[in-house]
PDB file of N, CA and C in Angstrom:
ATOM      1  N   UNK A   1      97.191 118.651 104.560  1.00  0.00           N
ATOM      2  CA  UNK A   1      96.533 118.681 103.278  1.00  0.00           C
ATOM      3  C   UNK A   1      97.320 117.769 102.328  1.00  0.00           C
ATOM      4  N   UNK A   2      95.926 117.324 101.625  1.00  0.00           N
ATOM      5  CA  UNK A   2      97.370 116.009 100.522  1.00  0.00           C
ATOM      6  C   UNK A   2      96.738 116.315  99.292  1.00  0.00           C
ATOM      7  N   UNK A   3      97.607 116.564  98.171  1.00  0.00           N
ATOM      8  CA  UNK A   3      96.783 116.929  96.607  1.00  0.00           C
ATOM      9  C   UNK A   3      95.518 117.849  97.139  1.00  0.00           C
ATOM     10  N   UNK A   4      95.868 118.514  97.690  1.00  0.00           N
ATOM     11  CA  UNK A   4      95.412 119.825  97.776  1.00  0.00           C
ATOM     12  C   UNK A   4      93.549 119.697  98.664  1.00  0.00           C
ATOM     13  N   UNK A   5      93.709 118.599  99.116  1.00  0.00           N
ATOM     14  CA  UNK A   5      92.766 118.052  99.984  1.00  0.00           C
ATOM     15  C   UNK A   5      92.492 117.926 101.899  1.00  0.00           C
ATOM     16  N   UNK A   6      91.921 118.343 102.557  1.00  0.00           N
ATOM     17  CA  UNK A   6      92.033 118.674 103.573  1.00  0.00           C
ATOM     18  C   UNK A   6      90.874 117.229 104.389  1.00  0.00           C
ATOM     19  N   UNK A   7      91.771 116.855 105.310  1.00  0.00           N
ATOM     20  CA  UNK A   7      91.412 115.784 106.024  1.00  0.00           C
ATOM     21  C   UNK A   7      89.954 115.546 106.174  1.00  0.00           C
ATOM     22  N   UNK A   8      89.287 114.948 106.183  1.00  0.00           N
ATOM     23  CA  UNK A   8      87.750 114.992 106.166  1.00  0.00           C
ATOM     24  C   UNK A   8      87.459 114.666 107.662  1.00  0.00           C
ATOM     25  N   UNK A   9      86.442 115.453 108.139  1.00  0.00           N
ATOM     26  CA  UNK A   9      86.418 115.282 109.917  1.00  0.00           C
ATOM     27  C   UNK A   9      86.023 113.481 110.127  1.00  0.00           C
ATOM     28  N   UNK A  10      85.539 113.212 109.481  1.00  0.00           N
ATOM     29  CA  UNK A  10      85.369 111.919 110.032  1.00  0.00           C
ATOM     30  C   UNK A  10      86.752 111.236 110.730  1.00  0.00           C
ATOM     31  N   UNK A  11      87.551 111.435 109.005  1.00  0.00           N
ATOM     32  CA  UNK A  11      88.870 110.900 109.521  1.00  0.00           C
ATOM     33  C   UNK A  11      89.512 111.661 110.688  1.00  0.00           C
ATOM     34  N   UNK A  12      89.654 112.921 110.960  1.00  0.00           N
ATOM     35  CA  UNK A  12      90.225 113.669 112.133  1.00  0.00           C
ATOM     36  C   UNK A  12      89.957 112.785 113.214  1.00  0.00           C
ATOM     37  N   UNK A  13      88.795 112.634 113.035  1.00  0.00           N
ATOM     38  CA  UNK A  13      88.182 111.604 114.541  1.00  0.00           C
ATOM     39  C   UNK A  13      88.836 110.345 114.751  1.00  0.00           C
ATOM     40  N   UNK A  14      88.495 109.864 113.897  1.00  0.00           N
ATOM     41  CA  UNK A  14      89.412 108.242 113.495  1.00  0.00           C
ATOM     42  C   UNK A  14      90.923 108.700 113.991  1.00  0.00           C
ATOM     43  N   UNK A  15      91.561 109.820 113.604  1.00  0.00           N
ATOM     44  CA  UNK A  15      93.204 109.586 114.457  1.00  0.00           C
ATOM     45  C   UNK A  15      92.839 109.949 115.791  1.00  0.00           C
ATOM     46  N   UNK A  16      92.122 111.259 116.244  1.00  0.00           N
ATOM     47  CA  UNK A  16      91.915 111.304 117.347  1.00  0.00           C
ATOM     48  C   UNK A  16      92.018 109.925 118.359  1.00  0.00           C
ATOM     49  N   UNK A  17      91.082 109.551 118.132  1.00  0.00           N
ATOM     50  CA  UNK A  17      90.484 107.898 119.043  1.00  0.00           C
ATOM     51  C   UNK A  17      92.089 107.147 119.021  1.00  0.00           C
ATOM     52  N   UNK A  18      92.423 107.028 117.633  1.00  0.00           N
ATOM     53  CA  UNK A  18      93.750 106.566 117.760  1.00  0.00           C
ATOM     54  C   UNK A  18      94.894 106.577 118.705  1.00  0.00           C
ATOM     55  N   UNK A  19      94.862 108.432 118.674  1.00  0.00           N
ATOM     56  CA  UNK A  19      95.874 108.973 119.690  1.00  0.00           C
ATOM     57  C   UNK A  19      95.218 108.458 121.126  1.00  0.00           C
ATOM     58  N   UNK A  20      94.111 108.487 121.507  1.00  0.00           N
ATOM     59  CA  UNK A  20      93.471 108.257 123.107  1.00  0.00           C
ATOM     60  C   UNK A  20      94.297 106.719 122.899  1.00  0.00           C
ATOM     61  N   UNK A  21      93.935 106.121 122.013  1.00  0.00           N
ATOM     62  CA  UNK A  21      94.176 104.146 122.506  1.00  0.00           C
ATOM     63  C   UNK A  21      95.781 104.450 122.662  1.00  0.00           C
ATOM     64  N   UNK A  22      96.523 105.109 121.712  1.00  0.00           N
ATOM     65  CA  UNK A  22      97.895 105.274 122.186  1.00  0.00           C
ATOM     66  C   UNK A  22      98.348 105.596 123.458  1.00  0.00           C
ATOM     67  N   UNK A  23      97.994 106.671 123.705  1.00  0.00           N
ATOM     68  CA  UNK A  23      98.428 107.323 125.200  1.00  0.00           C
ATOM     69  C   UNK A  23      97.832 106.427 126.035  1.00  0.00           C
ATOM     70  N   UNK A  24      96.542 106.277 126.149  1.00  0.00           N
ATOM     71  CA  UNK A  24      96.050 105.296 127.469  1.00  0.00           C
ATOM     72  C   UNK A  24      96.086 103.722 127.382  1.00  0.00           C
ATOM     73  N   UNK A  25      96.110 103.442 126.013  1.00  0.00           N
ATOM     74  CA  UNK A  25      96.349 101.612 126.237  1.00  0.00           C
ATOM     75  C   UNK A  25      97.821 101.177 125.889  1.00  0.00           C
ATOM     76  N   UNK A  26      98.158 102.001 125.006  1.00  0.00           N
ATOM     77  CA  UNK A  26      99.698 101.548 124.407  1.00  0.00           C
ATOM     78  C   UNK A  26      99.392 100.966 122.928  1.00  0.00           C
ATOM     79  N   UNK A  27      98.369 101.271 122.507  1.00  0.00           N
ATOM     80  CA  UNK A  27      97.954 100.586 121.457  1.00  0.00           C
ATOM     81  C   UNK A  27      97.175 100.751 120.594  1.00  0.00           C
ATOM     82  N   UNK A  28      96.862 101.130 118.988  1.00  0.00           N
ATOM     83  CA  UNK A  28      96.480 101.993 118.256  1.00  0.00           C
ATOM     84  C   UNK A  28      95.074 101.080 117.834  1.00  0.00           C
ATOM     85  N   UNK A  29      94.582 101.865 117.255  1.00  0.00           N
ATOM     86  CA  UNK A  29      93.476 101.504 116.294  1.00  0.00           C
ATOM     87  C   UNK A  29      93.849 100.153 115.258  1.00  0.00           C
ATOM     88  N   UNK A  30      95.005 100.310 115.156  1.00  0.00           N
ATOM     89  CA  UNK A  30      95.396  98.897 113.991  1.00  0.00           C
ATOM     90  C   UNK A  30      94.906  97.696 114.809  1.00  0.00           C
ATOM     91  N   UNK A  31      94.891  97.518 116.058  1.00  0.00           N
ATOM     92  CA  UNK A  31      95.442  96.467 116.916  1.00  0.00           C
ATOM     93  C   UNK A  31      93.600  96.336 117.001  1.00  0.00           C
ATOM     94  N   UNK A  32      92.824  97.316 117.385  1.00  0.00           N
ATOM     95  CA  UNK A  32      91.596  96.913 117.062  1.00  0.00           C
ATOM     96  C   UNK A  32      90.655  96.849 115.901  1.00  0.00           C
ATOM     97  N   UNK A  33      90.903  97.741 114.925  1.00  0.00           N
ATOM     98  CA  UNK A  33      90.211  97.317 114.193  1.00  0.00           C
ATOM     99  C   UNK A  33      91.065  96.466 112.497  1.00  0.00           C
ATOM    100  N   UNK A  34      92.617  96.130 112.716  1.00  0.00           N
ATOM    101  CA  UNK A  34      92.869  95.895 111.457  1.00  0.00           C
ATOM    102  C   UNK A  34      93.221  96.466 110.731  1.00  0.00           C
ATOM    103  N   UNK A  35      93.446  98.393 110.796  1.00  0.00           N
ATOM    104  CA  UNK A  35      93.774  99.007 109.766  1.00  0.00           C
ATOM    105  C   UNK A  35      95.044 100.118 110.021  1.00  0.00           C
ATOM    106  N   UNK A  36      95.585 100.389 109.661  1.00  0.00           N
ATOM    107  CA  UNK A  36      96.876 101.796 110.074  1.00  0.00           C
ATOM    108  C   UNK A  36      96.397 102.880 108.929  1.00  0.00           C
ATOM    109  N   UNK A  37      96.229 103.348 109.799  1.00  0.00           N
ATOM    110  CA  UNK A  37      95.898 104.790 109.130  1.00  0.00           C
ATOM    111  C   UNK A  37      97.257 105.762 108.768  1.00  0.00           C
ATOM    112  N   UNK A  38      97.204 106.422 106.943  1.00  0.00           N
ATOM    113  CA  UNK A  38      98.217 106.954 106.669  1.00  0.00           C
ATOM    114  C   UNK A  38      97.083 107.741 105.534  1.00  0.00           C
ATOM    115  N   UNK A  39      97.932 108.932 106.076  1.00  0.00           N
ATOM    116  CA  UNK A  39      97.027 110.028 105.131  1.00  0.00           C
ATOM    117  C   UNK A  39      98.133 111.112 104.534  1.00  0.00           C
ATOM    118  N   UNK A  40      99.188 110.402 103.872  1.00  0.00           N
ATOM    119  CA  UNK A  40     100.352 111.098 103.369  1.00  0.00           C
ATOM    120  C   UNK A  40     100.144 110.482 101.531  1.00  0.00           C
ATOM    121  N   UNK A  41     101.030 111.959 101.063  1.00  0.00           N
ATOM    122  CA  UNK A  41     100.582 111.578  99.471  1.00  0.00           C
ATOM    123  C   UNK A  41     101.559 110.743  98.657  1.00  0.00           C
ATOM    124  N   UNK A  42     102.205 109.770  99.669  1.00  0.00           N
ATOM    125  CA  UNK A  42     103.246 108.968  99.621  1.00  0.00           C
ATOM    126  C   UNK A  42     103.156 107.565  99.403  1.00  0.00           C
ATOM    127  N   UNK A  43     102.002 107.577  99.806  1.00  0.00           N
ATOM    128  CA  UNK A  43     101.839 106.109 100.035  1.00  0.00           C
ATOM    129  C   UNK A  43     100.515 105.349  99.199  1.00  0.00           C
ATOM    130  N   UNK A  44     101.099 104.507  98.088  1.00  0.00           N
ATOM    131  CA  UNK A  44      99.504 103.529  97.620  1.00  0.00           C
ATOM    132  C   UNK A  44     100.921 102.376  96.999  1.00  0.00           C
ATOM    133  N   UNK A  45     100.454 101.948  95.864  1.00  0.00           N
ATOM    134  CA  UNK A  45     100.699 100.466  95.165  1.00  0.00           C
ATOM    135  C   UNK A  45     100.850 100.735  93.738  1.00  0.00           C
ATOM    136  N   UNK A  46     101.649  99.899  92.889  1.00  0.00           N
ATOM    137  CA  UNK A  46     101.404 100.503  91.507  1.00  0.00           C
ATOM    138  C   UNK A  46     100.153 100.292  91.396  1.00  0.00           C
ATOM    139  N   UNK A  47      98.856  99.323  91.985  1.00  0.00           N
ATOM    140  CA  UNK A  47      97.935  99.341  91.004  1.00  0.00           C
ATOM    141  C   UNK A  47      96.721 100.776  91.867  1.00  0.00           C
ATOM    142  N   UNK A  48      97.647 101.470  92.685  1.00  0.00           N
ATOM    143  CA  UNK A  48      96.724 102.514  93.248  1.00  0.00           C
ATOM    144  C   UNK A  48      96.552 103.743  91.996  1.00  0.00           C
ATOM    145  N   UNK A  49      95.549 104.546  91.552  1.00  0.00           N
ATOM    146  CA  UNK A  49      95.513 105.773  90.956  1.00  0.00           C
ATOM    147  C   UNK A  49      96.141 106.893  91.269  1.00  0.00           C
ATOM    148  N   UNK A  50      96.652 107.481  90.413  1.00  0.00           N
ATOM    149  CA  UNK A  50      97.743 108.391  90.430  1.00  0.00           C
ATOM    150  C   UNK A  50      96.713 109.400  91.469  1.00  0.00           C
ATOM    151  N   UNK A  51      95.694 110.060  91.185  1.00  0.00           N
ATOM    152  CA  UNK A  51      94.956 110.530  91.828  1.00  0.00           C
ATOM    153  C   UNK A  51      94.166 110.562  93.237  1.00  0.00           C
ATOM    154  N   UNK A  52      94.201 108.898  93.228  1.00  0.00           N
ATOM    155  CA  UNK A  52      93.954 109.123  94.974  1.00  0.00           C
ATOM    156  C   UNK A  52      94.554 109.388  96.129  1.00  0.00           C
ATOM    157  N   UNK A  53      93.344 109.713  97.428  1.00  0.00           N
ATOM    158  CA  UNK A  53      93.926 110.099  98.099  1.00  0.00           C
ATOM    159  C   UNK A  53      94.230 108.622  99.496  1.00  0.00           C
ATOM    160  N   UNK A  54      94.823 107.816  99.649  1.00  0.00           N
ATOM    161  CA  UNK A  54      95.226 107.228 100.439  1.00  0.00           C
ATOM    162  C   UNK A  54      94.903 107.595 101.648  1.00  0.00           C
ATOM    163  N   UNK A  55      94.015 106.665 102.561  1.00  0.00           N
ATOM    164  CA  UNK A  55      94.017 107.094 103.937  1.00  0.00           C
ATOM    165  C   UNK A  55      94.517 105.937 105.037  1.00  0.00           C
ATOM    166  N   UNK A  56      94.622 104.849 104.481  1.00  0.00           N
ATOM    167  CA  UNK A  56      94.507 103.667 105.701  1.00  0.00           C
ATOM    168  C   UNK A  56      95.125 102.477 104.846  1.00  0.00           C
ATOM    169  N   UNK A  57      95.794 101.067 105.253  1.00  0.00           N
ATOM    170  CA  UNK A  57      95.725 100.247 104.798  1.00  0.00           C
ATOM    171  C   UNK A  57      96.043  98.921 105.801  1.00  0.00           C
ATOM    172  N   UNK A  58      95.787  97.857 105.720  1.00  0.00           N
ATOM    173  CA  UNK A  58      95.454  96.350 106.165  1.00  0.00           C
ATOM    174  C   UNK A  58      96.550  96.279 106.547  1.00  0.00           C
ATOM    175  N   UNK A  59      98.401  96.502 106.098  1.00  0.00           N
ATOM    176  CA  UNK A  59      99.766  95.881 106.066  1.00  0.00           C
ATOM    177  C   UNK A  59      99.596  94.971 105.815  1.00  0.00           C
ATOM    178  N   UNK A  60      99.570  94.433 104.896  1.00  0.00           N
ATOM    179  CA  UNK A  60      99.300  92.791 103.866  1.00  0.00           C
ATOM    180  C   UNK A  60      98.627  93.721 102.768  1.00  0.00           C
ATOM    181  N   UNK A  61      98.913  92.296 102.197  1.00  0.00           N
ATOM    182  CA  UNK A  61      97.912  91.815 100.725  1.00  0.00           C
ATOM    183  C   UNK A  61      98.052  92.848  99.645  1.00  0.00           C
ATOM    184  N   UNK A  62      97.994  94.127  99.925  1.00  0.00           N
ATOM    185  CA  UNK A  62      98.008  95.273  99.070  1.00  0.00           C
ATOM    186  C   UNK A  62      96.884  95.987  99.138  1.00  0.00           C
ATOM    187  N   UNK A  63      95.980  95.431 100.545  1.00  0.00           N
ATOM    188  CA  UNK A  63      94.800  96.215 100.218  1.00  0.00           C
ATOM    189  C   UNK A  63      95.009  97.668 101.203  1.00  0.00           C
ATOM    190  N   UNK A  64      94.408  98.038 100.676  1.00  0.00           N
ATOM    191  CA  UNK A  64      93.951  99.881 100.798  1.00  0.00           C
ATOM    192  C   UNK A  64      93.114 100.871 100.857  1.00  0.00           C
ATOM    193  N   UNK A  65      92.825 101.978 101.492  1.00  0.00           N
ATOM    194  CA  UNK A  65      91.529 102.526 101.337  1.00  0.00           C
ATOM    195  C   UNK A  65      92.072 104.280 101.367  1.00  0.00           C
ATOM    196  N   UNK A  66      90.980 104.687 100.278  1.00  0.00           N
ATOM    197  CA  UNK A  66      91.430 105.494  99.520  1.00  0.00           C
ATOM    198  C   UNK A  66      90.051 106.481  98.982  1.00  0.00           C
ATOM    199  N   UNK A  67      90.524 107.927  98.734  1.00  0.00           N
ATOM    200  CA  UNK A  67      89.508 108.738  98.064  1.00  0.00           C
ATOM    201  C   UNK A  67      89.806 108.930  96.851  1.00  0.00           C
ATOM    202  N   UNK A  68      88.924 108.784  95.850  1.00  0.00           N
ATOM    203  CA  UNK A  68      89.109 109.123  94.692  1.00  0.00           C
ATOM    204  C   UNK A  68      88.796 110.486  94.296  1.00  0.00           C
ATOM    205  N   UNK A  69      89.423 111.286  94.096  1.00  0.00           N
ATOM    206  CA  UNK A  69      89.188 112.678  93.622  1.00  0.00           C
ATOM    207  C   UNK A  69      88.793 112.693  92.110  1.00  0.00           C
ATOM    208  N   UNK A  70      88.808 111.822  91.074  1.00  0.00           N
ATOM    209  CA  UNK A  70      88.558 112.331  89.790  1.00  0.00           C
ATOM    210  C   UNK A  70      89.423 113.509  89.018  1.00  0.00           C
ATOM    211  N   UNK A  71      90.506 113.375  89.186  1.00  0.00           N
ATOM    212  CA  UNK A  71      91.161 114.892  88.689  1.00  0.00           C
ATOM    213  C   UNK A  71      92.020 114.196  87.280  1.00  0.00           C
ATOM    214  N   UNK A  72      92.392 114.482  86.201  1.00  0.00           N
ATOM    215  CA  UNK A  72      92.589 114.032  85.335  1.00  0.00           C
ATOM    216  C   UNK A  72      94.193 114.349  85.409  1.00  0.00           C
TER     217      UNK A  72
END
């Protein structure tokens, strides 16, 4: 759970698949599709919102992907 938010099944799936390419290829989801998945409340950019929730990012550029909760 991150800011009091609980993984959304989509994403569960998305590490799942992850973990299979790990164990059986040696090689994660980054390697195919481009992205590393991080769903800790640790991680964004100064220009990320104090509020979101961080799930994934490129490693470059600063880009990122993220839930916005709206919480003030």
């Amino acid at each position: 759970m991150v800011r009091g938010y609980e993984m959304p099944k989509t994403l569960n799936s998305l590490y799942a698949i992850d973990q299979i390419l790990q164990n059986n290829h040696g090689r994660g989801i980054e390697d195919y599709l481009g992205i590393y998945l991080n769903f800790s409340s640790d991680f964004g950019y100064d220009c990320t919102p104090d509020d979101a929730v961080v799930f994934g990012h490129t490693g470059m550029g600063g880009d990122h992907f993220a839930f916005f909760t709206n919480n003030d």
